[in-house]
ModelCIF file with pLDDT and N, C-alpha, C, O atoms, coordinates in Angstrom:
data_MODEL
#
_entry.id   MODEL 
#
_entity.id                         1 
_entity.type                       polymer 
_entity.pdbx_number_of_molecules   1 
#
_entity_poly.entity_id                      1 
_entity_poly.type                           'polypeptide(L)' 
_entity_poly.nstd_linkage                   no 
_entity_poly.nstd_monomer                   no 
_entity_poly.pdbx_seq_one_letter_code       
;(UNK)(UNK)(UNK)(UNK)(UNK)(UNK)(UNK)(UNK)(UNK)(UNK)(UNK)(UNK)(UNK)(UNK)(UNK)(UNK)
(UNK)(UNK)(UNK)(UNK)(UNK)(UNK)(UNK)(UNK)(UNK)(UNK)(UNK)(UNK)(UNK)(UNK)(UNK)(UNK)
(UNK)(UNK)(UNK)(UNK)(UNK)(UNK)(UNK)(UNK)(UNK)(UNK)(UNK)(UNK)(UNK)(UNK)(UNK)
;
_entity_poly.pdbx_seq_one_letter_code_can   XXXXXXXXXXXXXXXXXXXXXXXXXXXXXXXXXXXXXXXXXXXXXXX 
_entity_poly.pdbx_strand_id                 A 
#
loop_
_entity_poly_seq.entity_id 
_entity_poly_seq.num 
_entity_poly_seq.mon_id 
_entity_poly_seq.hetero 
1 1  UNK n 
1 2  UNK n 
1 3  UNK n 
1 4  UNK n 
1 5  UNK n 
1 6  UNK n 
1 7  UNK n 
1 8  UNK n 
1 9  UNK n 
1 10 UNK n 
1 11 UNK n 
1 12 UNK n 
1 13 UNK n 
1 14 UNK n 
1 15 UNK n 
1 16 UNK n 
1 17 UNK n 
1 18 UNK n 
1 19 UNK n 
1 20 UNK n 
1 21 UNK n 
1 22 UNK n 
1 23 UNK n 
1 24 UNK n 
1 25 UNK n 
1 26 UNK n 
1 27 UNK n 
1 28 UNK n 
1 29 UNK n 
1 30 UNK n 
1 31 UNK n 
1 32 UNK n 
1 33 UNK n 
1 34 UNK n 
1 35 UNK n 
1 36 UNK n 
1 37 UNK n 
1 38 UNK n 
1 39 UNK n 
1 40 UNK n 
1 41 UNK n 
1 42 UNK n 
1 43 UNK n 
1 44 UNK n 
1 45 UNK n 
1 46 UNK n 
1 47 UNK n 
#
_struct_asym.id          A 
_struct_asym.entity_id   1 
#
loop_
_ma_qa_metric.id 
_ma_qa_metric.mode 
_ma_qa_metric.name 
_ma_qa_metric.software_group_id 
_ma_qa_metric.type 
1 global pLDDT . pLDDT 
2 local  pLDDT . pLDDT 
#
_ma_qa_metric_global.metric_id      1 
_ma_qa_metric_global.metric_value   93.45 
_ma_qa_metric_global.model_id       1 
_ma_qa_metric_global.ordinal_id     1 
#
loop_
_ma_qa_metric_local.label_asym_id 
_ma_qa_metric_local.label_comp_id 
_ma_qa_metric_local.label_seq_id 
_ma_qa_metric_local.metric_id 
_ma_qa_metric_local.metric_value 
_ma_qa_metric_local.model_id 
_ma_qa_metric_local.ordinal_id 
A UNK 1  2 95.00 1 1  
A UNK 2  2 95.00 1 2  
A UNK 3  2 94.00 1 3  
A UNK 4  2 92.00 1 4  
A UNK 5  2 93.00 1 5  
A UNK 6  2 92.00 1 6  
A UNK 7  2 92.00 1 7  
A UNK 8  2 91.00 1 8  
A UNK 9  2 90.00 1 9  
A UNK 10 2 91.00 1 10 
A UNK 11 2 95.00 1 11 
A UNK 12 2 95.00 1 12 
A UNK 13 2 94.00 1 13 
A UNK 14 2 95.00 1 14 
A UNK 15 2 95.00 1 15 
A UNK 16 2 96.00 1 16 
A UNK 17 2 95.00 1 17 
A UNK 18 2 94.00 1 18 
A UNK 19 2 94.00 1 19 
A UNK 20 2 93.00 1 20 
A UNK 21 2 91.00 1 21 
A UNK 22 2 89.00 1 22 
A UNK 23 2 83.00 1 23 
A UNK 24 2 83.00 1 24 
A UNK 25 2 87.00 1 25 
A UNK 26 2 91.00 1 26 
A UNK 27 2 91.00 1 27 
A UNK 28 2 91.00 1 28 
A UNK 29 2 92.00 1 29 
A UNK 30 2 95.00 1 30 
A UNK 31 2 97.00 1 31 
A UNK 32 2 97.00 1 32 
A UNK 33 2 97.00 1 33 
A UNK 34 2 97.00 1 34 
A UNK 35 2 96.00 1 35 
A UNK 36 2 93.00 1 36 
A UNK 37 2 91.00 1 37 
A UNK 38 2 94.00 1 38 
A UNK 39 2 93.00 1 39 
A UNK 40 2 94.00 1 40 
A UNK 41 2 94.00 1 41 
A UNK 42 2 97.00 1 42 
A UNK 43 2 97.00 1 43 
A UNK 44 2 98.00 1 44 
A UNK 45 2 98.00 1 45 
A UNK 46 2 98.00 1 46 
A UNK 47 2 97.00 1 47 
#
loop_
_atom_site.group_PDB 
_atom_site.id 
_atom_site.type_symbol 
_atom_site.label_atom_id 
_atom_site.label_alt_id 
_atom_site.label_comp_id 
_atom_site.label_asym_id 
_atom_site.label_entity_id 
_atom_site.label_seq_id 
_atom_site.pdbx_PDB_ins_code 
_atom_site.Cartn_x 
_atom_site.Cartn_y 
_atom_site.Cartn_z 
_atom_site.occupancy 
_atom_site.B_iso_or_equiv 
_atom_site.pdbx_formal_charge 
_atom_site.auth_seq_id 
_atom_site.auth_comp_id 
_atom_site.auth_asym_id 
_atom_site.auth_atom_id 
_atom_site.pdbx_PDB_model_num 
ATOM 1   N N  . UNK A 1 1  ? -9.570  -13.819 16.815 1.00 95.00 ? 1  UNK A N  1 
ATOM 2   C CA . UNK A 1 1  ? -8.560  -13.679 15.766 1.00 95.00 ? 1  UNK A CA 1 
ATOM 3   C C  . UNK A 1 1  ? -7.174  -13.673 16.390 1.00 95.00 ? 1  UNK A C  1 
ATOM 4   O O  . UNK A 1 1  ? -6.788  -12.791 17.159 1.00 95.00 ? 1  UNK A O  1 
ATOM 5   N N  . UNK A 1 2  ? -6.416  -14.776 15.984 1.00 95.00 ? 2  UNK A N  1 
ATOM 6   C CA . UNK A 1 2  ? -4.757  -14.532 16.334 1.00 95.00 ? 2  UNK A CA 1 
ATOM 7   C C  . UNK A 1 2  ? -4.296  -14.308 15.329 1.00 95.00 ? 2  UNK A C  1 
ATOM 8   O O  . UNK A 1 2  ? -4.556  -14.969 14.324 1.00 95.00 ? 2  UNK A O  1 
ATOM 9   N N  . UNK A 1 3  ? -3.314  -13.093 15.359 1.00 94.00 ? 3  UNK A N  1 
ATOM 10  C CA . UNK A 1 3  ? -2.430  -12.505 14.192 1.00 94.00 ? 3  UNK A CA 1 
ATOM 11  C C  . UNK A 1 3  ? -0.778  -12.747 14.703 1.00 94.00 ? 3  UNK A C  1 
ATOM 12  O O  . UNK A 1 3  ? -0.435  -12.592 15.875 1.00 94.00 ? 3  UNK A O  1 
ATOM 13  N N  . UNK A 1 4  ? -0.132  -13.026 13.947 1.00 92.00 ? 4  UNK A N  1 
ATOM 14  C CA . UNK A 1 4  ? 1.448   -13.401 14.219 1.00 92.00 ? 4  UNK A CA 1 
ATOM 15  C C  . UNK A 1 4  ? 1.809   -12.182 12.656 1.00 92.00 ? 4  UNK A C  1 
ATOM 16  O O  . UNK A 1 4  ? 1.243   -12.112 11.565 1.00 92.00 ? 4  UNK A O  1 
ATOM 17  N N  . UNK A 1 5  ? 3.037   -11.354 13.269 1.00 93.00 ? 5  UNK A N  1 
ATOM 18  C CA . UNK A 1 5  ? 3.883   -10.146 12.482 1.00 93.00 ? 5  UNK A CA 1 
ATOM 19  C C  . UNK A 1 5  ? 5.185   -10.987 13.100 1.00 93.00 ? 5  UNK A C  1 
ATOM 20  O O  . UNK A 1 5  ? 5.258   -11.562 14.185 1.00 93.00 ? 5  UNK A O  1 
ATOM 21  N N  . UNK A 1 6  ? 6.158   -10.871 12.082 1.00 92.00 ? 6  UNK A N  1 
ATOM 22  C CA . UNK A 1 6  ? 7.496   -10.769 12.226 1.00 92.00 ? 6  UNK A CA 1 
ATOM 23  C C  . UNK A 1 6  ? 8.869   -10.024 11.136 1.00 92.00 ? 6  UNK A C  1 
ATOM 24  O O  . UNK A 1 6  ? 8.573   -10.266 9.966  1.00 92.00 ? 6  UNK A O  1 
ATOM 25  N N  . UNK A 1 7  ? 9.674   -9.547  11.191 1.00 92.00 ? 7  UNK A N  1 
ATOM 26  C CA . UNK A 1 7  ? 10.454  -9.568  10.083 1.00 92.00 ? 7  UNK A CA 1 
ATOM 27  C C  . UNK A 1 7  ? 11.164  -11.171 9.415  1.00 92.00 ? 7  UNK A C  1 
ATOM 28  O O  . UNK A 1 7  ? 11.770  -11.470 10.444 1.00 92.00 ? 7  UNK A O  1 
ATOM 29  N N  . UNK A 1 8  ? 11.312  -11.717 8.959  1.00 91.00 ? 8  UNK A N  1 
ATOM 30  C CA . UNK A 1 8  ? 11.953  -12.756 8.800  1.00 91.00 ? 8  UNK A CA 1 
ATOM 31  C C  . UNK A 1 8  ? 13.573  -12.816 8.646  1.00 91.00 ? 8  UNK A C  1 
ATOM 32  O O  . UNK A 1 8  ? 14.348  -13.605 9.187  1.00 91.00 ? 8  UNK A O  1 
ATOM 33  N N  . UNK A 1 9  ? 13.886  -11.635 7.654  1.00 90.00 ? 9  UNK A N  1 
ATOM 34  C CA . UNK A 1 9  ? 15.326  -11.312 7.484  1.00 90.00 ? 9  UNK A CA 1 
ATOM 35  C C  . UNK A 1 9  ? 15.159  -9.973  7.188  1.00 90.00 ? 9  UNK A C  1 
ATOM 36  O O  . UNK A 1 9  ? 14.157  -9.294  7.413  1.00 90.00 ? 9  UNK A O  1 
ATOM 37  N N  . UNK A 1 10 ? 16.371  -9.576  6.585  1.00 91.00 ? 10 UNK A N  1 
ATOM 38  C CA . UNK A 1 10 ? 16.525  -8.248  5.575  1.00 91.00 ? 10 UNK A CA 1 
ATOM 39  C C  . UNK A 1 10 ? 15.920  -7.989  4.378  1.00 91.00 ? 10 UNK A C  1 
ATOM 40  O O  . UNK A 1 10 ? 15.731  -6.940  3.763  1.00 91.00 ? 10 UNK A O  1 
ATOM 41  N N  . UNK A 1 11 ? 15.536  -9.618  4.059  1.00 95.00 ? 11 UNK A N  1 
ATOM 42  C CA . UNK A 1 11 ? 14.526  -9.192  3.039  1.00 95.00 ? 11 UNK A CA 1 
ATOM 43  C C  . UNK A 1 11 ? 12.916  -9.679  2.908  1.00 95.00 ? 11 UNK A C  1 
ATOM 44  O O  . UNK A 1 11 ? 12.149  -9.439  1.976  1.00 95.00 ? 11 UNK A O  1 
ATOM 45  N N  . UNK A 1 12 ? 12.692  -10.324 3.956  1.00 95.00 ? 12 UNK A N  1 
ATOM 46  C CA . UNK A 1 12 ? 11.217  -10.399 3.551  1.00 95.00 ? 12 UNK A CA 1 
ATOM 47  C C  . UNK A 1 12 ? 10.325  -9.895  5.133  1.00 95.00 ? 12 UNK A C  1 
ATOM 48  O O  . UNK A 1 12 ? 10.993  -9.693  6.147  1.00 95.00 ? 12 UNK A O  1 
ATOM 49  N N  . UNK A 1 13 ? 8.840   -9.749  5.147  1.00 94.00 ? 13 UNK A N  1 
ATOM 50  C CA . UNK A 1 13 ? 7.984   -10.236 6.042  1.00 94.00 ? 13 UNK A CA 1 
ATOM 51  C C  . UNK A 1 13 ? 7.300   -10.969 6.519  1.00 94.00 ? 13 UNK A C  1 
ATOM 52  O O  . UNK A 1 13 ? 7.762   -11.981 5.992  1.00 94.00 ? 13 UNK A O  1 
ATOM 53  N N  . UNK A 1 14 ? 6.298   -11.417 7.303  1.00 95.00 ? 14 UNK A N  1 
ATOM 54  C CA . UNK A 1 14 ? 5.533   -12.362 7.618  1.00 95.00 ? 14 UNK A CA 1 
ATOM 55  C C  . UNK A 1 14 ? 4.510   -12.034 8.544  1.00 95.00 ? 14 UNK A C  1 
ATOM 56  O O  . UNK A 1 14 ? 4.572   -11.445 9.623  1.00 95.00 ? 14 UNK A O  1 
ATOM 57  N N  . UNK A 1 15 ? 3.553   -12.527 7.918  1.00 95.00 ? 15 UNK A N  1 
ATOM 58  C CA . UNK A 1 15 ? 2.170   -11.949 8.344  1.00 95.00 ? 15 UNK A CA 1 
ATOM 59  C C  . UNK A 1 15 ? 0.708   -13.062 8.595  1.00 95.00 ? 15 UNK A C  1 
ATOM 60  O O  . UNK A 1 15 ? 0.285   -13.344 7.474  1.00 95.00 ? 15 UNK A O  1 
ATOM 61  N N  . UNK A 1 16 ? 0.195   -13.472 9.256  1.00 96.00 ? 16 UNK A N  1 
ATOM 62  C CA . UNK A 1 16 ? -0.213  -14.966 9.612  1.00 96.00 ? 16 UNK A CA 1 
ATOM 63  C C  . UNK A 1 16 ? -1.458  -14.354 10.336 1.00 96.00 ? 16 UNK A C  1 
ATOM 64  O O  . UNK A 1 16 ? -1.135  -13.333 10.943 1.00 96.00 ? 16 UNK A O  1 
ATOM 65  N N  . UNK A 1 17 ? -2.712  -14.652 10.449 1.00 95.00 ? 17 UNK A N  1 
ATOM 66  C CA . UNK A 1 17 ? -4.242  -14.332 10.767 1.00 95.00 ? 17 UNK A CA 1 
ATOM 67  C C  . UNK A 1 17 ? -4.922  -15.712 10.789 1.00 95.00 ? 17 UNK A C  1 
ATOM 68  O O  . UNK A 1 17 ? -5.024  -16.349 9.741  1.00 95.00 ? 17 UNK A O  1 
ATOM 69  N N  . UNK A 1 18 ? -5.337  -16.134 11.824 1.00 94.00 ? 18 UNK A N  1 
ATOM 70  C CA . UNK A 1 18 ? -5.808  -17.327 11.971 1.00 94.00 ? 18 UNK A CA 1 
ATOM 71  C C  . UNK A 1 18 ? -6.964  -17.010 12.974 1.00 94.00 ? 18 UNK A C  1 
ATOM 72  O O  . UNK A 1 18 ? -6.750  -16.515 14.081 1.00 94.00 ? 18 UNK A O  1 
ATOM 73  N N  . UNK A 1 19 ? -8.600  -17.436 12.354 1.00 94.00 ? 19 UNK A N  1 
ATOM 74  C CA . UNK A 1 19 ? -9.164  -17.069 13.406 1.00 94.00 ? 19 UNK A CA 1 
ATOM 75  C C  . UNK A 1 19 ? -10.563 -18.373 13.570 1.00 94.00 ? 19 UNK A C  1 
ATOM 76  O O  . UNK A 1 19 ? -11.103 -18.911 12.604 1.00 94.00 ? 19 UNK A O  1 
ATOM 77  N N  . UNK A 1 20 ? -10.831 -18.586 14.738 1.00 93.00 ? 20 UNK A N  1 
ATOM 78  C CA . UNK A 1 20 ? -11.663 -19.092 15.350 1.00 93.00 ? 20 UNK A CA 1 
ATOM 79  C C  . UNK A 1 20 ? -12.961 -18.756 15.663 1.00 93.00 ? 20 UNK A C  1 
ATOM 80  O O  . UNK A 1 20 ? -13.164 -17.960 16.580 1.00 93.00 ? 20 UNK A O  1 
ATOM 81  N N  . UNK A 1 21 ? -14.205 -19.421 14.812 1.00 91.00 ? 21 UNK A N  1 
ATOM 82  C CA . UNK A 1 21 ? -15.417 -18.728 15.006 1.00 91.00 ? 21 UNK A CA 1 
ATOM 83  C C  . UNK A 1 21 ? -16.324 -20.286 15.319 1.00 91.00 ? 21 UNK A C  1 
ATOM 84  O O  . UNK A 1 21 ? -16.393 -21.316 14.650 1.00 91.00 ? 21 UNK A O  1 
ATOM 85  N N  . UNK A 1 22 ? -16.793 -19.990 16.322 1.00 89.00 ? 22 UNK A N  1 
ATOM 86  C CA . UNK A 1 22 ? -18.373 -20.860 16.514 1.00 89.00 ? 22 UNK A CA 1 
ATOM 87  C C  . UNK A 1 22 ? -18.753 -21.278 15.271 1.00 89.00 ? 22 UNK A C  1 
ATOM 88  O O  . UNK A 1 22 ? -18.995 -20.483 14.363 1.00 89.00 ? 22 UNK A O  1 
ATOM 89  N N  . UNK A 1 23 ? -18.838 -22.661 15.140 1.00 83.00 ? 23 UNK A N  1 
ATOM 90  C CA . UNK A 1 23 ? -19.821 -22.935 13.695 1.00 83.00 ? 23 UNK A CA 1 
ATOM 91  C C  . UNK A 1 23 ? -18.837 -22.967 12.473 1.00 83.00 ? 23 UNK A C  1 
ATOM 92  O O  . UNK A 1 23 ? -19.172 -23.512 11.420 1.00 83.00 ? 23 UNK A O  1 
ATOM 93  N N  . UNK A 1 24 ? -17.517 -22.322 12.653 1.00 83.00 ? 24 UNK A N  1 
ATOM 94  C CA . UNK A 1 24 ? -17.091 -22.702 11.541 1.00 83.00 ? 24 UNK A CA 1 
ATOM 95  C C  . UNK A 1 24 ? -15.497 -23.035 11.541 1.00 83.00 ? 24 UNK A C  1 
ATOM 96  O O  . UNK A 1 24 ? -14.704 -22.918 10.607 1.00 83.00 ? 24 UNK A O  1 
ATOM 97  N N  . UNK A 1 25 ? -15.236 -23.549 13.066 1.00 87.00 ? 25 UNK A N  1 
ATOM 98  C CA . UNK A 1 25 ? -13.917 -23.931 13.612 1.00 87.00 ? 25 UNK A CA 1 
ATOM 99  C C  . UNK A 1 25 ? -12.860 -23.046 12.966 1.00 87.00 ? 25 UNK A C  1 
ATOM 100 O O  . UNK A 1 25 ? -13.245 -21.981 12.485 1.00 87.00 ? 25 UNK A O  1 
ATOM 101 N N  . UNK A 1 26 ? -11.445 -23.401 12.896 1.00 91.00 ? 26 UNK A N  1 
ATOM 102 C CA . UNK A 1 26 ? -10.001 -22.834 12.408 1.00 91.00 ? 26 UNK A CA 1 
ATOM 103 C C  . UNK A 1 26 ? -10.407 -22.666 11.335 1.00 91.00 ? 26 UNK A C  1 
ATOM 104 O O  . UNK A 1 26 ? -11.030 -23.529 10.717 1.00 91.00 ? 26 UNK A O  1 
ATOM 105 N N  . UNK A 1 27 ? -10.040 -21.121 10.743 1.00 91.00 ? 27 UNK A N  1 
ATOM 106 C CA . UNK A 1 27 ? -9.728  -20.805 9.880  1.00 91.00 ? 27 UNK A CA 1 
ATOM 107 C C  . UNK A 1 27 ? -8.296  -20.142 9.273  1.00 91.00 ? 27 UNK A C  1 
ATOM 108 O O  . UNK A 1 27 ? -7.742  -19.246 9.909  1.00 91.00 ? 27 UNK A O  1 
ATOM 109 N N  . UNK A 1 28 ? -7.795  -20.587 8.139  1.00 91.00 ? 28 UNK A N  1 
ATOM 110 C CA . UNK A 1 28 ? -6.159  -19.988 8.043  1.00 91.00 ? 28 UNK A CA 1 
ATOM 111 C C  . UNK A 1 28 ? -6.957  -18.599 7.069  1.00 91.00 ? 28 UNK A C  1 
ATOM 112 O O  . UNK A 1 28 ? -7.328  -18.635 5.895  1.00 91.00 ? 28 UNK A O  1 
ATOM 113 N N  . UNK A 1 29 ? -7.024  -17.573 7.950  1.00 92.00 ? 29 UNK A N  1 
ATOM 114 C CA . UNK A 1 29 ? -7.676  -16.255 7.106  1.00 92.00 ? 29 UNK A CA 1 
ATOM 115 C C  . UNK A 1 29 ? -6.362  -15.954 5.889  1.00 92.00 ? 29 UNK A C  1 
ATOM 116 O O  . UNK A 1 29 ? -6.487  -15.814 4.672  1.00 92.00 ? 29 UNK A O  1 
ATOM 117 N N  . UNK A 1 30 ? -5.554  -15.933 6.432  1.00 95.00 ? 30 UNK A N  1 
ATOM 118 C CA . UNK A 1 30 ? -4.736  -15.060 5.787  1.00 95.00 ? 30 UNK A CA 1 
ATOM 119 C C  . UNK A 1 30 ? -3.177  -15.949 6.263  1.00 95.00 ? 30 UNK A C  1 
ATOM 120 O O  . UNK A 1 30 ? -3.003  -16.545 7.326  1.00 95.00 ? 30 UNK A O  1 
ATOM 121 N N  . UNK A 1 31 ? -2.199  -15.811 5.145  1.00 97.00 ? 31 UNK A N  1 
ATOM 122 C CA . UNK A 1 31 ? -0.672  -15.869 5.837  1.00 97.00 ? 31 UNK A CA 1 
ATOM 123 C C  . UNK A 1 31 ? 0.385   -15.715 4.325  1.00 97.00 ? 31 UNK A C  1 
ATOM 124 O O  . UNK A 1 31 ? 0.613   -16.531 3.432  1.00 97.00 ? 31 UNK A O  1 
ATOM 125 N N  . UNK A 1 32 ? 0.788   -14.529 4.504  1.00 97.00 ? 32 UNK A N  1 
ATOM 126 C CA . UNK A 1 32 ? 1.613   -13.965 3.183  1.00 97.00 ? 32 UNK A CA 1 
ATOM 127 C C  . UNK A 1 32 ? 2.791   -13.241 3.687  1.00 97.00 ? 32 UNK A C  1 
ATOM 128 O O  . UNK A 1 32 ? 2.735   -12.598 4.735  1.00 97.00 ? 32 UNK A O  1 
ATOM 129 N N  . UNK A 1 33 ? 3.938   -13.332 2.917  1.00 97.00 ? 33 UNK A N  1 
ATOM 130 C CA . UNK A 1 33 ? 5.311   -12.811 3.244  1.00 97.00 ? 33 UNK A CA 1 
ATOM 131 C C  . UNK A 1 33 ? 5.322   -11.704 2.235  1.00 97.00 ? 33 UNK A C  1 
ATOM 132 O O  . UNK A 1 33 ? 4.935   -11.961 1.095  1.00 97.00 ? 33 UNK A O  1 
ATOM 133 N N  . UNK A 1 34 ? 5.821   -10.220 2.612  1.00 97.00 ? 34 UNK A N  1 
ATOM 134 C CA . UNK A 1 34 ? 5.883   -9.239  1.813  1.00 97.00 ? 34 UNK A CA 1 
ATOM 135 C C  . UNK A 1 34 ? 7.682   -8.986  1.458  1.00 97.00 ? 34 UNK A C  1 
ATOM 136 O O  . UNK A 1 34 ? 8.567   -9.238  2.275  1.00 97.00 ? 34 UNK A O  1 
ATOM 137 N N  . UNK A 1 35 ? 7.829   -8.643  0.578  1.00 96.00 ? 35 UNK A N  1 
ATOM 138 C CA . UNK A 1 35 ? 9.413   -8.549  -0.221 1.00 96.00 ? 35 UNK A CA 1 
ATOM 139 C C  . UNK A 1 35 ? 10.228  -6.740  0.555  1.00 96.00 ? 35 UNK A C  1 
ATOM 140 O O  . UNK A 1 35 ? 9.735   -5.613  0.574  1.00 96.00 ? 35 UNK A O  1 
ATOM 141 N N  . UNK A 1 36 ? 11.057  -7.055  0.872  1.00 93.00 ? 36 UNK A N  1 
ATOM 142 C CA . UNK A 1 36 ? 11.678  -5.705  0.999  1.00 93.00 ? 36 UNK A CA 1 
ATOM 143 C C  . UNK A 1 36 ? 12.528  -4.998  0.641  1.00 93.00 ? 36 UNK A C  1 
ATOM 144 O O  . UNK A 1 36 ? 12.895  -3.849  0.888  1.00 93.00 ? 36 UNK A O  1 
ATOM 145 N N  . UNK A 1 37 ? 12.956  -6.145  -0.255 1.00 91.00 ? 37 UNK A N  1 
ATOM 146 C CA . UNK A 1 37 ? 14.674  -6.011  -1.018 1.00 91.00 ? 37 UNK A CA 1 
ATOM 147 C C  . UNK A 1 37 ? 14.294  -5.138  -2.563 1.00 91.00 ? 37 UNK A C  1 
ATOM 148 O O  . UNK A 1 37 ? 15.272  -4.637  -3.116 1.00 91.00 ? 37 UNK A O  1 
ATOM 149 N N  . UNK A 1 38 ? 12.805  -4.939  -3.304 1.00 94.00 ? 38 UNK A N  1 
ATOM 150 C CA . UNK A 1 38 ? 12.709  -4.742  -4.615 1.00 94.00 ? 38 UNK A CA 1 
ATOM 151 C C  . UNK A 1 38 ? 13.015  -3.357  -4.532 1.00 94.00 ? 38 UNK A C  1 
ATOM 152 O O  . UNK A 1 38 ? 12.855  -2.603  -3.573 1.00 94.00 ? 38 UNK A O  1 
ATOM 153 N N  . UNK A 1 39 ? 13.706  -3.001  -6.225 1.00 93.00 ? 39 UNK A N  1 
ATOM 154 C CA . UNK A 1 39 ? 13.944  -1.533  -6.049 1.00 93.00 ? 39 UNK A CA 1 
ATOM 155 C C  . UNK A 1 39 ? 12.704  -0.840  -7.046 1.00 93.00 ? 39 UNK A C  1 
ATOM 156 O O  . UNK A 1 39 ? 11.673  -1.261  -7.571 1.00 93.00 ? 39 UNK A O  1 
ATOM 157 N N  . UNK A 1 40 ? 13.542  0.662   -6.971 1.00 94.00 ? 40 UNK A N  1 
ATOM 158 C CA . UNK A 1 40 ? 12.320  1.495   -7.987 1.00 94.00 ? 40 UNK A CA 1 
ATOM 159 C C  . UNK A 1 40 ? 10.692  1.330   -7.660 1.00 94.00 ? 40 UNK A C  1 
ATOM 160 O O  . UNK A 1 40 ? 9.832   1.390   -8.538 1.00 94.00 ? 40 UNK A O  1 
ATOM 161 N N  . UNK A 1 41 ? 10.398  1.098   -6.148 1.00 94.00 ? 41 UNK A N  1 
ATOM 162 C CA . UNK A 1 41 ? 8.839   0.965   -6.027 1.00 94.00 ? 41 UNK A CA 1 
ATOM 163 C C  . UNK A 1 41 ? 8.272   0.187   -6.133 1.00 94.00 ? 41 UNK A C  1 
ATOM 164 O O  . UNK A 1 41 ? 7.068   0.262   -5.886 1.00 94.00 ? 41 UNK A O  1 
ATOM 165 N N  . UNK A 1 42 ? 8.925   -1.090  -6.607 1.00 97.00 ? 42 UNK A N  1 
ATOM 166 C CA . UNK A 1 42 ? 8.108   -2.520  -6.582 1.00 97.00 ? 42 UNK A CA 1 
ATOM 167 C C  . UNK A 1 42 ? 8.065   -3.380  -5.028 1.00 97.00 ? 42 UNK A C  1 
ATOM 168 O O  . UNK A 1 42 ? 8.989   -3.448  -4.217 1.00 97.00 ? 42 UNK A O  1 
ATOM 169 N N  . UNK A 1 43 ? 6.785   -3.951  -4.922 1.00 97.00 ? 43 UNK A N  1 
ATOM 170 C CA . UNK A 1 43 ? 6.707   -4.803  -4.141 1.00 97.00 ? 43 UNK A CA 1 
ATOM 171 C C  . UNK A 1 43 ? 5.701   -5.993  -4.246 1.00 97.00 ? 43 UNK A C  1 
ATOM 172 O O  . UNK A 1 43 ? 4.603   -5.962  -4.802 1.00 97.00 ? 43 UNK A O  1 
ATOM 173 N N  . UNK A 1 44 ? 6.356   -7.177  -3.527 1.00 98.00 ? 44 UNK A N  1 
ATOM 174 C CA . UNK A 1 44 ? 5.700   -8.658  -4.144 1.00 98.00 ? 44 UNK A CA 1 
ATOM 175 C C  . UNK A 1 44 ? 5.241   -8.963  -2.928 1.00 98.00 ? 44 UNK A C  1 
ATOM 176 O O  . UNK A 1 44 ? 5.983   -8.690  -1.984 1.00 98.00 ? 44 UNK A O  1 
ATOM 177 N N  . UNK A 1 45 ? 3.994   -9.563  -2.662 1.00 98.00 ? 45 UNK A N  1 
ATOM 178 C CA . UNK A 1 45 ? 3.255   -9.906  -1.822 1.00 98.00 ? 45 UNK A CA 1 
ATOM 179 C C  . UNK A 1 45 ? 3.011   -11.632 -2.218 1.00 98.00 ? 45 UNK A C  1 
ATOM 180 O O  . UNK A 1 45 ? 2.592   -11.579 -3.374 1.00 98.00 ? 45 UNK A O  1 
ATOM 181 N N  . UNK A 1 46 ? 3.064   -12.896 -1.869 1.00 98.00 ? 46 UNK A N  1 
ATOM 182 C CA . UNK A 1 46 ? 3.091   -13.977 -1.684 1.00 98.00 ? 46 UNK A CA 1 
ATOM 183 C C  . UNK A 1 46 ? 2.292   -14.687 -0.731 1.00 98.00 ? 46 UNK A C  1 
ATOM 184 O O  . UNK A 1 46 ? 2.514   -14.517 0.468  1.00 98.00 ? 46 UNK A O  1 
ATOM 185 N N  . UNK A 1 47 ? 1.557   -15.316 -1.046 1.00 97.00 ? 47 UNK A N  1 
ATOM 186 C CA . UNK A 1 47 ? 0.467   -16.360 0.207  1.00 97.00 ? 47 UNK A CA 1 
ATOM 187 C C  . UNK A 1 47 ? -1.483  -16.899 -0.789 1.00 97.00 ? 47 UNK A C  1 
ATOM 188 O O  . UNK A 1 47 ? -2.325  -17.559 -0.181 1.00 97.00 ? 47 UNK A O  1 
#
């Protein structure tokens, strides 16, 4: 499993899981940017 984290800016994240298994080559598991800018408790997840 390779995982890539970054901030992107002030307002978002980035989050990327790519993993490699015998038998069932590259897989893109996962890759979604999380929001950081929302107010009052909201947050948006994207991917």
């Amino acid at each position: 499993e390779l995982a890539f984290s970054a901030p992107v800016d002030p307002f978002f994240d980035f989050f990327a899981v790519t993993t490699i298994a015998p038998g069932h080559g590259i897989e893109l598991e996962e890759v979604y940017t999380d929001t950081k800018f929302l107010p009052y408790g909201f947050a948006l997840r994207a991917g």
